[in-house]
C-alpha atoms as a PDB file:
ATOM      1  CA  UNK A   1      67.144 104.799 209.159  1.00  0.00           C
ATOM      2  CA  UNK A   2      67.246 107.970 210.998  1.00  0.00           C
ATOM      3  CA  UNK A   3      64.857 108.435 213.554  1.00  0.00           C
ATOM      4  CA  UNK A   4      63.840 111.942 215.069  1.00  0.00           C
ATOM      5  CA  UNK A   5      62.789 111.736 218.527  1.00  0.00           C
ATOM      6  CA  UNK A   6      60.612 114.727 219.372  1.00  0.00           C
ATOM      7  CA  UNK A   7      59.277 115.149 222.954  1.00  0.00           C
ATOM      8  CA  UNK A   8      55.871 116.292 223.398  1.00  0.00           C
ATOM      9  CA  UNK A   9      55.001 117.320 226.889  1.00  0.00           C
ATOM     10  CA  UNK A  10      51.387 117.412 226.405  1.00  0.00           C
ATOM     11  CA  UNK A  11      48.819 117.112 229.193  1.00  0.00           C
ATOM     12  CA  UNK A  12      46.564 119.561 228.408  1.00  0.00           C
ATOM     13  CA  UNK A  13      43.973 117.211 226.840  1.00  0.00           C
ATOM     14  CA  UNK A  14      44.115 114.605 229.531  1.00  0.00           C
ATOM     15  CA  UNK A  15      42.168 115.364 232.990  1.00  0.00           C
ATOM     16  CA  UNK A  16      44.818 113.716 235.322  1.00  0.00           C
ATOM     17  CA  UNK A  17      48.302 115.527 235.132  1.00  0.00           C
ATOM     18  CA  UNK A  18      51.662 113.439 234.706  1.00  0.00           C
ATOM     19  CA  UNK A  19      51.836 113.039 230.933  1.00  0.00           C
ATOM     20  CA  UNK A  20      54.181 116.043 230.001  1.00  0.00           C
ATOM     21  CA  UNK A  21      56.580 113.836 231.700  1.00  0.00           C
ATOM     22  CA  UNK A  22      56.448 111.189 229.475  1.00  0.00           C
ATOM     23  CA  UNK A  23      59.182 112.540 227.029  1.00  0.00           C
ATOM     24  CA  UNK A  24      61.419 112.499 229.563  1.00  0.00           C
ATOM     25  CA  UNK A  25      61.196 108.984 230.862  1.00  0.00           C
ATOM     26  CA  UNK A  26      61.245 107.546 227.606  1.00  0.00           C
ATOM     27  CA  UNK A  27      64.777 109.154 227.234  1.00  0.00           C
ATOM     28  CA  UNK A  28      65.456 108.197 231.084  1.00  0.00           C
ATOM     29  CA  UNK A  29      64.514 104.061 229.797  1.00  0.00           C
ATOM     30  CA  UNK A  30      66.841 104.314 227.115  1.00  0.00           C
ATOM     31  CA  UNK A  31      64.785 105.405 223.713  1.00  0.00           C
ATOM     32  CA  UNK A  32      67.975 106.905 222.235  1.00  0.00           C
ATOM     33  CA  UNK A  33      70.921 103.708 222.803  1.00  0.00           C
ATOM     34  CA  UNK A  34      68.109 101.426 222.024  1.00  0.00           C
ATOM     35  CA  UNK A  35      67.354 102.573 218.455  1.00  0.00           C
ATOM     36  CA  UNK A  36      71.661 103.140 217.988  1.00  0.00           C
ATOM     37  CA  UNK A  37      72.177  99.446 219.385  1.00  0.00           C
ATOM     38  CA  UNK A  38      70.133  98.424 216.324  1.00  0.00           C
ATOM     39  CA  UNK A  39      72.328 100.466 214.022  1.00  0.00           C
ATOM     40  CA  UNK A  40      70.114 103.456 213.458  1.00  0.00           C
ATOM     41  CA  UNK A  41      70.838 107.231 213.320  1.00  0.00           C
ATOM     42  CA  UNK A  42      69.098 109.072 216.067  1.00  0.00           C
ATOM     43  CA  UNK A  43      68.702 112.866 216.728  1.00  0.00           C
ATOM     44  CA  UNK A  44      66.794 114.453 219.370  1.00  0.00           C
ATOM     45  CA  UNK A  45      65.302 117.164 218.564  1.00  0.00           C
ATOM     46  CA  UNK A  46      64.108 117.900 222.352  1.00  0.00           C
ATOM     47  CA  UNK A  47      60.709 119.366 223.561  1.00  0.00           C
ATOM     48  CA  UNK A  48      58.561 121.311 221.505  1.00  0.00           C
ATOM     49  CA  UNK A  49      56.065 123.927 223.449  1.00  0.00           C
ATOM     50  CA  UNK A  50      53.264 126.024 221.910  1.00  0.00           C
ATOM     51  CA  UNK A  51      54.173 129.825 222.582  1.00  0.00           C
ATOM     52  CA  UNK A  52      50.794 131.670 221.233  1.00  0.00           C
ATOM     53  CA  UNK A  53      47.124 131.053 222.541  1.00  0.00           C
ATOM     54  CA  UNK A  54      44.064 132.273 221.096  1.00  0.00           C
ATOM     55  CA  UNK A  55      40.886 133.188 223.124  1.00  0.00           C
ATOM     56  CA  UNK A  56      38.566 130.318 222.283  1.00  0.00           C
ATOM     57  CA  UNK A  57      35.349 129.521 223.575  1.00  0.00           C
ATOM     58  CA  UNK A  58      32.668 126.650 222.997  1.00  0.00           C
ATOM     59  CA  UNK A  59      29.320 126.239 223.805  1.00  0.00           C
ATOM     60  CA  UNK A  60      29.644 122.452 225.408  1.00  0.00           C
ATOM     61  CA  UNK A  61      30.694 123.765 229.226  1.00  0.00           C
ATOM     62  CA  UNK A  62      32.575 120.720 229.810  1.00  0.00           C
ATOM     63  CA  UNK A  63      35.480 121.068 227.464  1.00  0.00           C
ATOM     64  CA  UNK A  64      38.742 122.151 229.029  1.00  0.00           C
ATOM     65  CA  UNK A  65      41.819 123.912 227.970  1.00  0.00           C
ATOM     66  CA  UNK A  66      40.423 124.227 224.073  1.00  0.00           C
ATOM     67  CA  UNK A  67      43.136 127.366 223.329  1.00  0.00           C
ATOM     68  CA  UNK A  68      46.045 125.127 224.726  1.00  0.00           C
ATOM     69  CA  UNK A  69      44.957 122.091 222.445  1.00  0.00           C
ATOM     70  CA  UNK A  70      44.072 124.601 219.733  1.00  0.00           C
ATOM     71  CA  UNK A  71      47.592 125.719 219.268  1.00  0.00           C
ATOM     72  CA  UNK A  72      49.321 122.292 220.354  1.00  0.00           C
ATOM     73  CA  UNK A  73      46.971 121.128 216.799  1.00  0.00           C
ATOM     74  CA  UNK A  74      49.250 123.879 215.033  1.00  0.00           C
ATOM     75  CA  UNK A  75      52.642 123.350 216.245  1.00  0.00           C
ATOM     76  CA  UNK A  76      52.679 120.166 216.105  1.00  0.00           C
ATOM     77  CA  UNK A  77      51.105 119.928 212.529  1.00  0.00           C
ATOM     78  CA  UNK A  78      53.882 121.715 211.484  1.00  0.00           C
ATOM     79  CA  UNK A  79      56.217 119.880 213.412  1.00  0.00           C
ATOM     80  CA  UNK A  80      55.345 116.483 211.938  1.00  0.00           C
ATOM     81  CA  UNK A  81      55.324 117.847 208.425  1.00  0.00           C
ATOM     82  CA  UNK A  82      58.876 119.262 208.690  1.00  0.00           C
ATOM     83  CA  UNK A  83      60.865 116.357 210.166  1.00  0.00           C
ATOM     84  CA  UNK A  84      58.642 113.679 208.400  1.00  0.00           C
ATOM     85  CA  UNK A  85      60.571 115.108 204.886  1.00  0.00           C
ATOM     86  CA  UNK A  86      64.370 113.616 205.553  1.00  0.00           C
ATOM     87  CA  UNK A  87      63.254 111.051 208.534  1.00  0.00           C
ATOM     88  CA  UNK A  88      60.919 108.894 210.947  1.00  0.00           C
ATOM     89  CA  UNK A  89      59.682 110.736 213.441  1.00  0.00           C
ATOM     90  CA  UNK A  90      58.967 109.112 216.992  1.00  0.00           C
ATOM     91  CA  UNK A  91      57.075 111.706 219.101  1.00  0.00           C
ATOM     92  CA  UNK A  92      57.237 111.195 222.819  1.00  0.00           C
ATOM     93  CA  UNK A  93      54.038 111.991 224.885  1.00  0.00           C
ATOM     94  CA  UNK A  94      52.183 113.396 226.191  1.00  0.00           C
ATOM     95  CA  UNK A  95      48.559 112.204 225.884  1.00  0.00           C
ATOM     96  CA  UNK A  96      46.638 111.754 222.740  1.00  0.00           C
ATOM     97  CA  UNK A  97      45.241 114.853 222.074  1.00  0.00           C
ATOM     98  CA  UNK A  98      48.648 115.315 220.368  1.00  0.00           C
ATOM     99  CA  UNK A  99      47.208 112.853 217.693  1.00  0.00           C
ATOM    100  CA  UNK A 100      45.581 115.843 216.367  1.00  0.00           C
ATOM    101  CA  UNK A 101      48.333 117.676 215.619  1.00  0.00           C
ATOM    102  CA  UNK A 102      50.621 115.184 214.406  1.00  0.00           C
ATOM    103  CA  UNK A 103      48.726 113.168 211.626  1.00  0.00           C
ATOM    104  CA  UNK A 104      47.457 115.824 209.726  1.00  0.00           C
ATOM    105  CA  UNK A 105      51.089 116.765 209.261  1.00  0.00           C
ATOM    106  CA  UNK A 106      51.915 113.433 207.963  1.00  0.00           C
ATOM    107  CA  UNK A 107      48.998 113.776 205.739  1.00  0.00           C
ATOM    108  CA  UNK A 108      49.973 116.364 204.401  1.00  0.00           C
ATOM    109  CA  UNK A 109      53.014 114.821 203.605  1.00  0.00           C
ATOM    110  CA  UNK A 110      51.593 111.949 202.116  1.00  0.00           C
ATOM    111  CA  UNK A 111      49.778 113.965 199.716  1.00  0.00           C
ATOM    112  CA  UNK A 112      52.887 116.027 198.568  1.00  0.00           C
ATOM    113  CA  UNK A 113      54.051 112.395 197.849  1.00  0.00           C
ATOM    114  CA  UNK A 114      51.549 111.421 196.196  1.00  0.00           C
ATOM    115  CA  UNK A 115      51.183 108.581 198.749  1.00  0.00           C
ATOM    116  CA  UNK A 116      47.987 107.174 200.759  1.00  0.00           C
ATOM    117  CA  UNK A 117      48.228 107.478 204.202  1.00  0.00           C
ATOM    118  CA  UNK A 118      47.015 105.135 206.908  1.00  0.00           C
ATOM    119  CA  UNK A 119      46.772 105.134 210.364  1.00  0.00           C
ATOM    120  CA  UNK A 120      46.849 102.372 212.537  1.00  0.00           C
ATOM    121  CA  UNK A 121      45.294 103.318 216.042  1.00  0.00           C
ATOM    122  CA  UNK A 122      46.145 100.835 219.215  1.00  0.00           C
ATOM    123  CA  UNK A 123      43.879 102.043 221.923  1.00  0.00           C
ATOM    124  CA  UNK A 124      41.571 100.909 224.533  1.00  0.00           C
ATOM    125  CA  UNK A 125      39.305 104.278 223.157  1.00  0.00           C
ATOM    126  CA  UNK A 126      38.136 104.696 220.060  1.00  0.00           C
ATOM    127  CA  UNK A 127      38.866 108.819 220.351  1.00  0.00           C
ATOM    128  CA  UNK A 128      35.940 109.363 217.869  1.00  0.00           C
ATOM    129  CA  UNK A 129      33.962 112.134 219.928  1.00  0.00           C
ATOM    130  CA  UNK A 130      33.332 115.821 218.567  1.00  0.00           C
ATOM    131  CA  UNK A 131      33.541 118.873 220.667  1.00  0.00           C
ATOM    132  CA  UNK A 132      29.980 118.585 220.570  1.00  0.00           C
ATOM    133  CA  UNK A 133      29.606 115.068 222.158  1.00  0.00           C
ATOM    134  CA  UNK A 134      32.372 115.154 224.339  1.00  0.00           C
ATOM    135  CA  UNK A 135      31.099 114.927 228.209  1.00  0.00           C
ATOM    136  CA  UNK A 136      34.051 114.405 230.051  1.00  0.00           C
ATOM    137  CA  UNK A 137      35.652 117.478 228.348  1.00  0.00           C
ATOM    138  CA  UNK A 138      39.157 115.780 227.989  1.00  0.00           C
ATOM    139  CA  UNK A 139      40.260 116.509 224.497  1.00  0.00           C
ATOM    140  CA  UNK A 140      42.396 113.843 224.127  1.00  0.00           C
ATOM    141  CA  UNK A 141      38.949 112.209 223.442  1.00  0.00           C
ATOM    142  CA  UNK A 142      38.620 113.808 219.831  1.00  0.00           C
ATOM    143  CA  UNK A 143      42.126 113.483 217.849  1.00  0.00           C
ATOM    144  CA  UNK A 144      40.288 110.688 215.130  1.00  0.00           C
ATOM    145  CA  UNK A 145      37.048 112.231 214.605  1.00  0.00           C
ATOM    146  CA  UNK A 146      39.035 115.564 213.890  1.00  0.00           C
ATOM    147  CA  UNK A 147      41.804 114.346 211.737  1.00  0.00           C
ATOM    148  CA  UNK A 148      39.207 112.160 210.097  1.00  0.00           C
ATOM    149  CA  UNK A 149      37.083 115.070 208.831  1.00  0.00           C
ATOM    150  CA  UNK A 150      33.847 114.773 211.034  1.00  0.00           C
ATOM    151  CA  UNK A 151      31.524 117.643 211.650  1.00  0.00           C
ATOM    152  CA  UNK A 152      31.826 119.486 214.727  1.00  0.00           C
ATOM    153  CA  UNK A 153      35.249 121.106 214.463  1.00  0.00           C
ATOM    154  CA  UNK A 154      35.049 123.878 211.803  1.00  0.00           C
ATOM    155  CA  UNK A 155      36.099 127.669 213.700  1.00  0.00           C
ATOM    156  CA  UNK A 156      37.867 125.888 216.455  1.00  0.00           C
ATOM    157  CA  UNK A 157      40.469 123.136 215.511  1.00  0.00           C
ATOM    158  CA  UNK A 158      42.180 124.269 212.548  1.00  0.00           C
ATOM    159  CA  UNK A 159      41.042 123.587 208.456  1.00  0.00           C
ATOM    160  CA  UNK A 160      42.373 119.967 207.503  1.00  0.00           C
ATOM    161  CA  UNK A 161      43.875 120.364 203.692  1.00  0.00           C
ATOM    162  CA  UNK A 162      44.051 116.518 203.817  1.00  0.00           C
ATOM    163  CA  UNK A 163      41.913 115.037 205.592  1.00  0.00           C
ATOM    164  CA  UNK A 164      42.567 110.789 206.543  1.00  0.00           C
ATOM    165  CA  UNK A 165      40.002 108.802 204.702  1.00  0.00           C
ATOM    166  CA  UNK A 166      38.546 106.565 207.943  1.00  0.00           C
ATOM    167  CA  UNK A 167      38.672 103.787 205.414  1.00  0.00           C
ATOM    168  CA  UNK A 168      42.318 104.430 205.890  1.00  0.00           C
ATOM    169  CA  UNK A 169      42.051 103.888 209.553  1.00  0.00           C
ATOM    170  CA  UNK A 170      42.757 100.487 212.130  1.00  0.00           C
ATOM    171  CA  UNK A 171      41.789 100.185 215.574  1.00  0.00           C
ATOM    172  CA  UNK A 172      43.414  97.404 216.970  1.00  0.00           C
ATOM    173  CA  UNK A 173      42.388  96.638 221.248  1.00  0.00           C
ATOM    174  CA  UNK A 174      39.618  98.502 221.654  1.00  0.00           C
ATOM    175  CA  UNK A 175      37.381  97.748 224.454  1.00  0.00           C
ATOM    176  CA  UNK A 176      36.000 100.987 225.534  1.00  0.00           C
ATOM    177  CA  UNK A 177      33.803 103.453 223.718  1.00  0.00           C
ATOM    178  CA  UNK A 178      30.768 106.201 224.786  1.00  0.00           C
ATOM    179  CA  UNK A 179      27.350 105.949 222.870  1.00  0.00           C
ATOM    180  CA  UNK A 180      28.074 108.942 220.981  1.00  0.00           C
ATOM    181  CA  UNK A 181      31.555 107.646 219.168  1.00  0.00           C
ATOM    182  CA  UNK A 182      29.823 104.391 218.209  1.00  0.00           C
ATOM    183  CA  UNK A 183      26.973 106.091 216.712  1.00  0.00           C
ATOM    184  CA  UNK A 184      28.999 108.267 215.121  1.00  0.00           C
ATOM    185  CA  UNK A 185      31.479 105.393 214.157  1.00  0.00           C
ATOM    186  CA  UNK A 186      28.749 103.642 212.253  1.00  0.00           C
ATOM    187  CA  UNK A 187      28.878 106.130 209.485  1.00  0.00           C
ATOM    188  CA  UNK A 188      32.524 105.982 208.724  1.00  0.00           C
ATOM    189  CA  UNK A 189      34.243 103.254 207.166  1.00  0.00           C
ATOM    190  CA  UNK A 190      36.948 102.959 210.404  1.00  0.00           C
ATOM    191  CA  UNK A 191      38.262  99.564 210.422  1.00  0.00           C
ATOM    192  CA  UNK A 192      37.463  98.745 214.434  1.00  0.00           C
ATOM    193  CA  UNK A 193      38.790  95.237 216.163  1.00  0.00           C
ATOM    194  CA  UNK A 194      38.153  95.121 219.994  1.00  0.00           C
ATOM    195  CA  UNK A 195      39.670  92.893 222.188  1.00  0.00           C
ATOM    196  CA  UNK A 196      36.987  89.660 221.592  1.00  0.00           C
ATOM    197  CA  UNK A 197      37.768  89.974 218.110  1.00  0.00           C
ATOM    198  CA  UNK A 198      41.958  89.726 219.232  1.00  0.00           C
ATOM    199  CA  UNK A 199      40.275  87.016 221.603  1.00  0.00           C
ATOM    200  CA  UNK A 200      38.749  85.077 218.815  1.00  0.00           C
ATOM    201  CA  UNK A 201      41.340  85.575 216.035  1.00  0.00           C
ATOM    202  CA  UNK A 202      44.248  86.461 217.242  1.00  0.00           C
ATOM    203  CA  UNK A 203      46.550  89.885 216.827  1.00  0.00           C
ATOM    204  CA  UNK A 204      48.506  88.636 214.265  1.00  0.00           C
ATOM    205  CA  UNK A 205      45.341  87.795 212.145  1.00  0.00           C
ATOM    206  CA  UNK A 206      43.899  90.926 211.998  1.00  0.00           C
ATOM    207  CA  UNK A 207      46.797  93.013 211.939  1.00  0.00           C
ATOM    208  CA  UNK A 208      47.813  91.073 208.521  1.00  0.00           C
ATOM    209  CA  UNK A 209      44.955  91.661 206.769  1.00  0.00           C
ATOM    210  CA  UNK A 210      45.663  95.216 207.395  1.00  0.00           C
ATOM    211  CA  UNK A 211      49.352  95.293 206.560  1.00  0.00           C
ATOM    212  CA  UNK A 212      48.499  94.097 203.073  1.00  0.00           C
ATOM    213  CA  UNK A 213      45.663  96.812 202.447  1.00  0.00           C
ATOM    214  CA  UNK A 214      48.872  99.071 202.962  1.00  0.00           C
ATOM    215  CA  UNK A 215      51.073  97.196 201.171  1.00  0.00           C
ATOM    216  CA  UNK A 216      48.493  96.991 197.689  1.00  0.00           C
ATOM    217  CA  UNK A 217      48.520 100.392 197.917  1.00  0.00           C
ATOM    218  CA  UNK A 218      51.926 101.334 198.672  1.00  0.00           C
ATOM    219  CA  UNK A 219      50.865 103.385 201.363  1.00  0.00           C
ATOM    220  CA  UNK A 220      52.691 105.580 204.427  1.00  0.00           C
ATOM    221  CA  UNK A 221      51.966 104.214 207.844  1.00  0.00           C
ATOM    222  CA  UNK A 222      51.746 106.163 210.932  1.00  0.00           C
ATOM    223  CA  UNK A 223      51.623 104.104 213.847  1.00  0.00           C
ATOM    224  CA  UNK A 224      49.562 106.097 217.132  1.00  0.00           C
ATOM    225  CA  UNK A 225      50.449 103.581 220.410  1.00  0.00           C
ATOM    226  CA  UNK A 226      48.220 104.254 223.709  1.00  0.00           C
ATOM    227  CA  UNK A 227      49.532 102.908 226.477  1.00  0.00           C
ATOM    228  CA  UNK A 228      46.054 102.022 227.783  1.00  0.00           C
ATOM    229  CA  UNK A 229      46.572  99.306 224.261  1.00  0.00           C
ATOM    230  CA  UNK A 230      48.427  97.225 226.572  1.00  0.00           C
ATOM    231  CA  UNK A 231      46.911  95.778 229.781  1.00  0.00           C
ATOM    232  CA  UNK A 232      47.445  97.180 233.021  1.00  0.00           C
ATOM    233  CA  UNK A 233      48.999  94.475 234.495  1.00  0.00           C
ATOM    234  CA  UNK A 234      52.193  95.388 232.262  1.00  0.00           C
ATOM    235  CA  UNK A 235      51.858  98.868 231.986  1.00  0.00           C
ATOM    236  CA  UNK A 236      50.518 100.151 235.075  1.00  0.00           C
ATOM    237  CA  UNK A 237      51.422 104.081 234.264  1.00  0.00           C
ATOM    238  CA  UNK A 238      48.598 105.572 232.339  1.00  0.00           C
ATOM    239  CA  UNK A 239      45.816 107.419 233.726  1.00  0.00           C
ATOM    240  CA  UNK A 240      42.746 105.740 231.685  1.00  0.00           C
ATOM    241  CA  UNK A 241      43.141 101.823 232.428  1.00  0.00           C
ATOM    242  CA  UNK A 242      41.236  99.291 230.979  1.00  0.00           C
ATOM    243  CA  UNK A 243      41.489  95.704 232.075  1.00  0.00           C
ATOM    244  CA  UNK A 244      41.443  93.147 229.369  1.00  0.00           C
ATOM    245  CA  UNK A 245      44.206  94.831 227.367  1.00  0.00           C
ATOM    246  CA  UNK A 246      46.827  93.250 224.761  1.00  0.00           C
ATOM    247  CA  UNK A 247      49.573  91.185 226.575  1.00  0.00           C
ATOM    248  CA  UNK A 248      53.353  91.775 226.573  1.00  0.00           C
ATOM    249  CA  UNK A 249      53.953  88.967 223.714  1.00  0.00           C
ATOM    250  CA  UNK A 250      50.579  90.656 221.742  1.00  0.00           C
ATOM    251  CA  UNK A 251      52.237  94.100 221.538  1.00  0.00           C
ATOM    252  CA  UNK A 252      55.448  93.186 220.637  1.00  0.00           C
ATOM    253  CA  UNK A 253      54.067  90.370 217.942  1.00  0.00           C
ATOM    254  CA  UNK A 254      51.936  93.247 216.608  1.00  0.00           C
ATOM    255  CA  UNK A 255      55.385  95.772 216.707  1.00  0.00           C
ATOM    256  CA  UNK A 256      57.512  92.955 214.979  1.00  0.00           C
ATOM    257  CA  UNK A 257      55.181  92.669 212.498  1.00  0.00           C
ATOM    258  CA  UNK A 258      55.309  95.938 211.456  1.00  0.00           C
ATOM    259  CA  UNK A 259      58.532  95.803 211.082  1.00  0.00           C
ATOM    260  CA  UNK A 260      59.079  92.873 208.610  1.00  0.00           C
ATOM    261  CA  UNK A 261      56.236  95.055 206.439  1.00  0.00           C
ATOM    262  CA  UNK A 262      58.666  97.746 205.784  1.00  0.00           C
ATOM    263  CA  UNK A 263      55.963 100.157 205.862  1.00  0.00           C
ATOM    264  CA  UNK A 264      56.096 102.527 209.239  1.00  0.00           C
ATOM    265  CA  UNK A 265      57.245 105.969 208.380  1.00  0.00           C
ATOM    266  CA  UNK A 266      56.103 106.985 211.405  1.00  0.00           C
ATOM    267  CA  UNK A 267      55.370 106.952 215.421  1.00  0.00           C
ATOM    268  CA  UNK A 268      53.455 108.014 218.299  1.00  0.00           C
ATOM    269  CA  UNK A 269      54.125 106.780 221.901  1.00  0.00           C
ATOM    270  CA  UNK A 270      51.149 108.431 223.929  1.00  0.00           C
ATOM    271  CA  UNK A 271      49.823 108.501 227.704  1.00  0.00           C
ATOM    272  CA  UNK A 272      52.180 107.702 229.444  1.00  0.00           C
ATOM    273  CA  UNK A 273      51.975 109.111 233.252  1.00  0.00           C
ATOM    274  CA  UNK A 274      55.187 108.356 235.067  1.00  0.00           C
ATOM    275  CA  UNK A 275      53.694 109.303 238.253  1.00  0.00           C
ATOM    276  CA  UNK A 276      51.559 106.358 238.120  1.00  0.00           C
ATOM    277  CA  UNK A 277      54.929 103.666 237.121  1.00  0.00           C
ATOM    278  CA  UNK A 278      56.556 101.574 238.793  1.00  0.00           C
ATOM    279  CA  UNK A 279      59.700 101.770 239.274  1.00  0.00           C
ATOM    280  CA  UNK A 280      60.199 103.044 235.427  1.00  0.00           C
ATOM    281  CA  UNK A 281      58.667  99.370 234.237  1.00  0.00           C
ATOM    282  CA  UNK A 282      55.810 100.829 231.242  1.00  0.00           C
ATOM    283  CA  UNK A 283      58.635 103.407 230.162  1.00  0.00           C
ATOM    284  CA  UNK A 284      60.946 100.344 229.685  1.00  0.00           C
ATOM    285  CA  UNK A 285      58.839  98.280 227.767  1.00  0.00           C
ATOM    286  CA  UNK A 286      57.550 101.329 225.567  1.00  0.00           C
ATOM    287  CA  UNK A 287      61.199 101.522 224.584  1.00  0.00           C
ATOM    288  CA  UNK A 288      61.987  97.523 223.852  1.00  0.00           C
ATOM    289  CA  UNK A 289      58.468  97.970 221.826  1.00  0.00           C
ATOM    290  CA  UNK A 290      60.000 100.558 219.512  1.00  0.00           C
ATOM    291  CA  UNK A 291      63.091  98.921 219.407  1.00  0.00           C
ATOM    292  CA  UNK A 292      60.811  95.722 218.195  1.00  0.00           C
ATOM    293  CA  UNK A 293      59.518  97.844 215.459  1.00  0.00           C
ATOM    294  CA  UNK A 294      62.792  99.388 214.352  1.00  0.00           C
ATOM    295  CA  UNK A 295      64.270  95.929 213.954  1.00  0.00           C
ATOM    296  CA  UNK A 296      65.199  93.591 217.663  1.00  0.00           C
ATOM    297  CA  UNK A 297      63.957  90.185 217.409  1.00  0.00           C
ATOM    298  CA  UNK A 298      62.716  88.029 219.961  1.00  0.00           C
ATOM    299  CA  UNK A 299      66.872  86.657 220.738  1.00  0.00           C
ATOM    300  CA  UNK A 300      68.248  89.909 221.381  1.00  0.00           C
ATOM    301  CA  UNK A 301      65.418  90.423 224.234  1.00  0.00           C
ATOM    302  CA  UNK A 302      67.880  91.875 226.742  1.00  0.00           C
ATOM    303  CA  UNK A 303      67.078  90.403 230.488  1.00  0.00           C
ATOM    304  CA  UNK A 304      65.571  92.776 232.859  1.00  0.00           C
ATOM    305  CA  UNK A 305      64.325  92.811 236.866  1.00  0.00           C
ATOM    306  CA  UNK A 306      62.023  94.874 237.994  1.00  0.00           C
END
């Protein structure tokens, strides 16, 4: 396969800063010789930066940096339609107001392919708030009610051609989520499992049930990973922790898994804060989890120290 890695030095969205150098320690872990190892083409396509802002304004006082994350949206909707033609794109974060940007892109693809597109969404957050209902302000707190089509959007965050259909959509390890997202949550069809549900069930449960939706309909998958998905205890370096998160062996079950489907066209690695690492360790295992979805099994698990 070739893969595209595309850095996205994004921390506009996010209220603690660190994430814009995320792109650069995935590279610094070893994205790029991981994916060869396993007998993949890789380019990297380096950073992409927004150049123009507009002079936005909202009503809700709290929301920050809206003409940043405004044109971020555009860039990198254009971004993820070009190099999702020839390719499987991996963008690098950044935090996960990029989300917004990049899947209605790949929707847009879809479409032209006459395709269905899914999403599957592994987050401690559900993301779901409008600009509306947002109190904290951070925008990376709105990417799946936007690129899902919910009100509150229109004259700020670009027109979506292609909206995702929420029935389209898979939270997998969520465990944290405002009033206002689950309210407005109940009205979609989003297909939510929090952590009691992984608890009760088990990852690899509900994660196959979702697999074959995709696979009945033949359907692109874009895969969004939060590092807050995982549990601190392994990946320390994200600015929005949330004990009680998926273990080491959960996230790379879920990863292999995806990759006997066949179906991932395409990736997001978001929130990652190397200021708050240590000693490189979530960067590391964000790589070895891609490398589990582009194909290394649980033998060729290299041995690390930390």
């Amino acid at each position: 396969m070739h893969c595209k890695l595309i850095g996205v030095p994004l921390q506009d969205g996010a209220l603690r800063l660190g994430c814009e150098m995320g792109p650069s320690a995935l590279r610094t872990a070893g994205m790029k010789p991981a994916l060869e190892e396993l007998g993949h083409r890789v380019s990297d396509l380096g950073n992409v930066v927004p150049t123009e802002f507009e002079d936005l304004r909202h009503p809700n006082p709290a929301i920050r940096r809206l003409p940043e994350i405004v044109a971020w949206t555009k860039l990198l909707a254009e971004v993820s339609y070009r190099e999702s033609e020839d390719g499987m794109p991996i963008f690098m974060g950044g935090d996960h107001a990029m989300a917004a940007g990049i899947i209605p892109g790949l929707s847009r693809r879809a479409a032209e392919k006459q395709r269905p597109f899914f999403v599957l969404w592994l987050d401690a957050h559900t993301d779901f708030h409008s600009l509306e209902t947002t109190g904290s302000g951070n925008l990376h707190g709105v990417p799946v009610a936007y690129f899902t089509g919910q009100p509150g959007f229109d004259g700020y965050l670009p027109a979506l051609p292609h909206p995702v259909d929420p029935a389209n959509v898979c939270m997998i390890g969520i465990r944290s989520v405002d009033p206002a997202e689950r309210k407005a949550l109940k009205a979609t069809g989003v297909t939510i499992h929090d952590m009691r549900s992984i608890d009760e069930h088990g990852v690899a449960a509900v994660l196959r049930d979702f697999i074959a939706m995709v696979e009945a309909a033949d359907g692109l998958l874009h895969v969004s990973l939060d590092v807050d998905f995982l549990d601190p205890s392994v990946a320390p370096a994200v600015g929005t922790t949330v004990p009680g998160g998926a273990t080491f062996r959960e996230a790379h079950l879920v990863m292999e898994m995806l990759h006997d489907s066949g179906l991932v066209a395409s990736l997001d690695l978001v929130e990652l804060n190397p200021f708050l690492d240590e000693r490189g360790r979530t960067a590391t295992l964000l790589v070895d989890l891609t490398a589990s979805l582009m194909g290394r099994q649980v033998m060729d698990r290299p041995t690390r120290s930390y």
